[in-house]
Protein backbone atom coordinates (compact mmCIF):
# COMPACT_ATOMS: atom_id res chain seq x y z
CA UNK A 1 0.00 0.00 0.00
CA UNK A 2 3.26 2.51 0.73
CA UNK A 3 4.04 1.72 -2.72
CA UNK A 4 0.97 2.42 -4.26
CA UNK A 5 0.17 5.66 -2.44
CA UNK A 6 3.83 6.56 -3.83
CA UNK A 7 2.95 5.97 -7.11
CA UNK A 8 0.04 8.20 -6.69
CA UNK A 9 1.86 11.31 -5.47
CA UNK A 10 1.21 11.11 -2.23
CA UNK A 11 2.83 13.16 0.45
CA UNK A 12 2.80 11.19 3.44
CA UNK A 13 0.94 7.62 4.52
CA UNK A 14 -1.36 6.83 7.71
CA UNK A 15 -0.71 3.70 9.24
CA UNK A 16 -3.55 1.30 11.13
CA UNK A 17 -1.09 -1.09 13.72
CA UNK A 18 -3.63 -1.20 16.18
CA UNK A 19 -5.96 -4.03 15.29
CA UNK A 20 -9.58 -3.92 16.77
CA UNK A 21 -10.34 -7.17 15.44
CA UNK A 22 -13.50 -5.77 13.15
CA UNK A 23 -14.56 -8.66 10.88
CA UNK A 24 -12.54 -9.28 8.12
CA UNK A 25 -9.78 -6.78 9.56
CA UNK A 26 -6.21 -7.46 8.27
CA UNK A 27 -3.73 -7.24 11.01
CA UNK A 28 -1.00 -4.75 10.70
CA UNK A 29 0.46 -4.85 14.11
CA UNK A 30 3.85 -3.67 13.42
CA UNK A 31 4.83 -3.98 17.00
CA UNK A 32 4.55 -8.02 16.82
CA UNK A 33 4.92 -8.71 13.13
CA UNK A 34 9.07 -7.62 12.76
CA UNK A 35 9.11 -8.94 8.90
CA UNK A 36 6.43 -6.84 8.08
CA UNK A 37 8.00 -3.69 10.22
CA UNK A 38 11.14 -4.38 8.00
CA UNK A 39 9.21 -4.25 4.57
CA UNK A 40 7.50 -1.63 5.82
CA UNK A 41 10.88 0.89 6.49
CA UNK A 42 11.79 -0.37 2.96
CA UNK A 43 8.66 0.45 1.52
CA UNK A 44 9.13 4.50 3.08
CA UNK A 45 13.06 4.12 2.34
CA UNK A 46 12.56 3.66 -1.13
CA UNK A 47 9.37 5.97 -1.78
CA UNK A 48 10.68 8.65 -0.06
CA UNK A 49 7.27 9.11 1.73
CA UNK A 50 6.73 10.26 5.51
CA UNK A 51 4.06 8.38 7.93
CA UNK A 52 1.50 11.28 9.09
CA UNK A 53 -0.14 9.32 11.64
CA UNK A 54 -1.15 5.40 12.93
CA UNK A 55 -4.90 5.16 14.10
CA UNK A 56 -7.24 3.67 16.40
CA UNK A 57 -6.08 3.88 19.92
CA UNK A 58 -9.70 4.09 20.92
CA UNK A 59 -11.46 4.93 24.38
CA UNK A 60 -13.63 1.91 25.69
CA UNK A 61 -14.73 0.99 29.06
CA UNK A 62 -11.97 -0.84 31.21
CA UNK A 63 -9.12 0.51 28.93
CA UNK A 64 -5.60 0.97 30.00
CA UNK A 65 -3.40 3.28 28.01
CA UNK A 66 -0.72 1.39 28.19
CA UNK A 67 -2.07 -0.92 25.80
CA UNK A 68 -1.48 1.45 22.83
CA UNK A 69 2.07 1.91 23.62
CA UNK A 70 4.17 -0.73 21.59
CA UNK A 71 1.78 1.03 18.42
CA UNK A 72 3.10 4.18 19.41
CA UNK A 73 6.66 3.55 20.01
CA UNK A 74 6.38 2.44 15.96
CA UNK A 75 4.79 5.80 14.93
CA UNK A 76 7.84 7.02 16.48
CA UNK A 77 10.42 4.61 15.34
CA UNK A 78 9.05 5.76 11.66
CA UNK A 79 8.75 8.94 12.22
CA UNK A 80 4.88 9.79 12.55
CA UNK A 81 3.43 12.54 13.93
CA UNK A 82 0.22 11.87 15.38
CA UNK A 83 -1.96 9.58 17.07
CA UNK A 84 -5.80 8.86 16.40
CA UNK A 85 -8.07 8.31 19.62
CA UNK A 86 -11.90 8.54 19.56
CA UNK A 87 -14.18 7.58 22.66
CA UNK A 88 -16.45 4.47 22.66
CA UNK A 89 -17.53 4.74 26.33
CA UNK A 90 -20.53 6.86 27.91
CA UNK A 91 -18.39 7.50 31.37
CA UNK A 92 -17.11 11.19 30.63
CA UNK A 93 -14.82 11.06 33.54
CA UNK A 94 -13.85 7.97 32.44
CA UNK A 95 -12.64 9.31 28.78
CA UNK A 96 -10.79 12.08 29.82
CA UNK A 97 -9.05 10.41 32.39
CA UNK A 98 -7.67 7.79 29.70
CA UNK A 99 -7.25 10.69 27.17
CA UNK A 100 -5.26 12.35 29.20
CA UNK A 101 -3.50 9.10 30.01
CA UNK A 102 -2.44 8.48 26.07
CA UNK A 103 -1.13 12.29 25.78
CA UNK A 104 1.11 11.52 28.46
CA UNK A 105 2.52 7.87 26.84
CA UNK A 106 2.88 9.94 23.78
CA UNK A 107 4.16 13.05 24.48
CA UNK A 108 7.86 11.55 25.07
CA UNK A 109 7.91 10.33 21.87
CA UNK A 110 7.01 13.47 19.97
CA UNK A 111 3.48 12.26 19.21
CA UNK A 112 0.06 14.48 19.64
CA UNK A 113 -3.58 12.39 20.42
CA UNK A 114 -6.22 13.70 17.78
CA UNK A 115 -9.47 12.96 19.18
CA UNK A 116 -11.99 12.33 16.38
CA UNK A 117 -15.15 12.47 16.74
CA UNK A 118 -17.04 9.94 14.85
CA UNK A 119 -21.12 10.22 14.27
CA UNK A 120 -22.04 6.78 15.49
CA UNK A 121 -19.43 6.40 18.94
CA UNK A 122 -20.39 8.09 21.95
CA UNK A 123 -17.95 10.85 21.46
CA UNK A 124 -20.27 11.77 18.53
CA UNK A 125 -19.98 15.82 17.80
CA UNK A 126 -17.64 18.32 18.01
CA UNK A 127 -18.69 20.02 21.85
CA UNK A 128 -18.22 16.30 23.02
CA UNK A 129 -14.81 16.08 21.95
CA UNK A 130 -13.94 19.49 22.92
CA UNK A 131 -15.21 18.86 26.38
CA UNK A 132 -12.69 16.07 26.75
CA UNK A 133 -9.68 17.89 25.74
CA UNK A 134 -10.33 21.45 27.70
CA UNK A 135 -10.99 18.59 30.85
CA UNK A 136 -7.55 16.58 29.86
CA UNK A 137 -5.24 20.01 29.42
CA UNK A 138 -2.67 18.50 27.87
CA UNK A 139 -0.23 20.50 25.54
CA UNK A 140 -0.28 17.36 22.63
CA UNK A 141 -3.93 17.34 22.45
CA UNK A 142 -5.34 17.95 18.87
CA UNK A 143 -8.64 17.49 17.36
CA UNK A 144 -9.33 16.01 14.28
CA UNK A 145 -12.05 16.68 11.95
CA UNK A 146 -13.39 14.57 9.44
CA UNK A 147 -15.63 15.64 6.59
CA UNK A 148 -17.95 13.27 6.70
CA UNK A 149 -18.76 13.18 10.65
CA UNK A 150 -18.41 17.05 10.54
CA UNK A 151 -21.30 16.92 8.30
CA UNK A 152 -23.33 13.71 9.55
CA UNK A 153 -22.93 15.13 13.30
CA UNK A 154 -24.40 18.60 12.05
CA UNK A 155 -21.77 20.32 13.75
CA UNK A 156 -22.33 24.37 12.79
CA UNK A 157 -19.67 25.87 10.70
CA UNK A 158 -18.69 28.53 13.62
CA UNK A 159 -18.40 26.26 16.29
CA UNK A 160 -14.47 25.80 14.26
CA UNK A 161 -13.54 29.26 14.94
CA UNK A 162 -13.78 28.56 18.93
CA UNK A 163 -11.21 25.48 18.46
CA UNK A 164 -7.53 26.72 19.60
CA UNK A 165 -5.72 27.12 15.90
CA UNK A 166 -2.72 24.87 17.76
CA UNK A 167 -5.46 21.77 18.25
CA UNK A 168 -5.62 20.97 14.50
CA UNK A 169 -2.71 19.10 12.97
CA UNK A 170 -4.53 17.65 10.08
CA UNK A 171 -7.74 16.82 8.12
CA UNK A 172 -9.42 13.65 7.38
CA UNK A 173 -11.17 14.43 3.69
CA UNK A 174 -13.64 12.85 1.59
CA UNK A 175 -17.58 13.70 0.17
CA UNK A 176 -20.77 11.45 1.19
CA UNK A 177 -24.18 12.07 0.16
CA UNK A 178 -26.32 15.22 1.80
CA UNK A 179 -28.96 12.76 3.04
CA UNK A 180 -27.88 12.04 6.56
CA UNK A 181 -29.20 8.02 7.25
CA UNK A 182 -31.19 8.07 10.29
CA UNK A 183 -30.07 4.34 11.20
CA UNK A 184 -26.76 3.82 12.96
CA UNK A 185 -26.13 1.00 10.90
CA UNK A 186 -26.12 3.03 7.61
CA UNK A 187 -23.98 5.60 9.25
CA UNK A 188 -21.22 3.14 9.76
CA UNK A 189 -22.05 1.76 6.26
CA UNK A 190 -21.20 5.15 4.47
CA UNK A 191 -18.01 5.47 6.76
CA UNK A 192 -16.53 2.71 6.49
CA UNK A 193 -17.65 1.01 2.78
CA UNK A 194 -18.60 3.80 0.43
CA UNK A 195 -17.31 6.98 1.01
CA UNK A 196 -17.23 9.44 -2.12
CA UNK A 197 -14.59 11.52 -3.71
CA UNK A 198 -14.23 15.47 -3.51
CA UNK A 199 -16.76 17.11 -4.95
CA UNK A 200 -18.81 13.45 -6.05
CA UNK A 201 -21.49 14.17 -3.03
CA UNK A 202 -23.26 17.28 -1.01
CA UNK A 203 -20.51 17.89 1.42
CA UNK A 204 -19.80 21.26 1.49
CA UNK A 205 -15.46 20.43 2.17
CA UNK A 206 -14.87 23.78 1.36
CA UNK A 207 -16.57 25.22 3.75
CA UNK A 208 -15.55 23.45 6.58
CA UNK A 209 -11.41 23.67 5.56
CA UNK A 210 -12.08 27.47 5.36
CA UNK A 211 -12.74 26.97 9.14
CA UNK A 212 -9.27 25.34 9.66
CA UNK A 213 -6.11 26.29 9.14
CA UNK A 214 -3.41 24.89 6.78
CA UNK A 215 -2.65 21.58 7.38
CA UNK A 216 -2.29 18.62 5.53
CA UNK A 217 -5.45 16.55 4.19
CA UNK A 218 -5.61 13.21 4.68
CA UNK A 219 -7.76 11.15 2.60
CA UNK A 220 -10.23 8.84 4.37
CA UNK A 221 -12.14 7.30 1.66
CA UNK A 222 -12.95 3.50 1.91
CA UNK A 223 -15.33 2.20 -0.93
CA UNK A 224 -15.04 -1.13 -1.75
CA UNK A 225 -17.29 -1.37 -4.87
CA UNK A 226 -15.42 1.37 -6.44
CA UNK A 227 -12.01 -1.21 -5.46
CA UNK A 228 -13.66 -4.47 -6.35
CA UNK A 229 -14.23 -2.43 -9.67
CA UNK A 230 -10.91 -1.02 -10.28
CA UNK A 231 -8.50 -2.21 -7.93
CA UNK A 232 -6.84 -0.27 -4.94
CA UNK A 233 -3.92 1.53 -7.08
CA UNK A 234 -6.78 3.22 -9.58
CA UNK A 235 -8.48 3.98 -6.62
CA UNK A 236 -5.57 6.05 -4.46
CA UNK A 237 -5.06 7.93 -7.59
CA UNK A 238 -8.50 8.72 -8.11
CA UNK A 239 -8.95 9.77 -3.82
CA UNK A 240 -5.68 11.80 -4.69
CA UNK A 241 -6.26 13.51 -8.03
CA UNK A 242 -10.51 14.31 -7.19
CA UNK A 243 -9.35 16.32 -4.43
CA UNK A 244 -6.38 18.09 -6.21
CA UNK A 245 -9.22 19.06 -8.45
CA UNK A 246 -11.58 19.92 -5.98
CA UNK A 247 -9.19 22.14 -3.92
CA UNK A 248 -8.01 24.00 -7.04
CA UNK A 249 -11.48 24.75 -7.94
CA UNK A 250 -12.50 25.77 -4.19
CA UNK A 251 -9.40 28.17 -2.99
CA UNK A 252 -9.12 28.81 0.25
CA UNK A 253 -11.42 31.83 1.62
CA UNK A 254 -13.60 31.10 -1.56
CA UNK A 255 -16.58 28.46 -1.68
């Protein structure tokens, strides 16, 4: 996949080493599998690209941070810069006290936590995730917005411009349709099988980056008819070049 996303023109690559153990899941645990962590230095080596960030070191009830620390001592080792986290437990006190906890296990190794907040966990919108990280007070804390929960979550434009400019460190990009599915189970559908390029659905992207500042975009767009159909290296390009097209066509401060 390095490979591929070099042959694309990509900038950097995001990394998933912690496996949940979702059904049908490949497992990239770096941290255990050495061969692959060897292949996987080559694969940078020889592309020339930088890892951005490793995802999910998710919040769930009875988690100890610790557990996420082999994962993150490999986004170091390769030279990442951030960590996902998102919250999948209703105890408030609960999250930010493990939040907190994976700031501190990264913050030695030059990593930031970016707490997403995804439309069907219970860290759902952006005041929820804001909550937690004004509570944790760490100085690597970092939010991260993705277009397609932004939207889904109705989160109102504004509420951006009351986010510390320091908290964002990047973007997680794609389109979805403007219908937002009542049913949680078609909310995870979109997110996680068939997620559209730039400009393909009624997101308005724009919009929302003007809200942000600078920072890289990374491309979160799973769809795996649009694979089965033309393979994964068709498909990077496509994520890639859509969104070159869309940004040039949307400049920043215009929508």
């Amino acid at each position: 996949m390095t490979y591929i996303a070099g042959r694309a023109g990509y900038d950097f690559v995001s990394y998933r080493p912690i496996f949940m153990g979702l059904p049908g899941e490949p497992n990239y645990n770096l941290a255990e599998n050495k061969e692959m962590l060897r292949q996987t230095k080559t694969a940078l080596a020889a592309t020339g690209l930088k890892l951005l960030d490793i995802e999910l070191a998710r919040i769930y009830d009875g988690l100890d941070p610790k557990r996420y620390l082999p994962a993150m001592e490999i986004a170091a080792e390769l030279g990442g810069r951030h960590v996902i986290s998102s919250i999948w437990t209703p105890e408030r006190n609960f999250a930010v006290d493990c939040y907190a906890g994976l700031c501190d296990i990264a913050k030695p190794l030059g990593l930031t936590v970016d707490l997403e907040f995804v439309t069907f966990a219970d860290g759902n919108d952006l005041t929820a995730a804001l909550v937690v990280l004004r509570a944790a007070r760490r100085e690597n804390c970092g939010i991260l917005v993705d277009t397609l929960h932004f939207s889904r979550s109705r989160v109102a434009l504004e509420d951006l411009d009351a986010v510390p400019r320091a908290w964002f460190h990047f973007v997680h990009l794609c389109d979805g349709p403007a219908a937002i599915p009542a049913a949680k189970e078609d909310l995870i559908y979109t997110a996680r099988e068939a997620r559209l390029y730039a400009g393909e659905g009624g997101i308005d992207i724009a919009a929302i980056l003007n809200r942000i500042p600078e920072t890289p975009c990374s491309i979160e767009l799973p769809n795996l008819a649009r694979v089965k159909e033309i393979g994964y290296a068709e498909h990077a390009w496509r994520c890639l070049q859509t969104a070159k097209d869309y940004l040039d066509a949307h400049p920043r401060g215009r929508t």
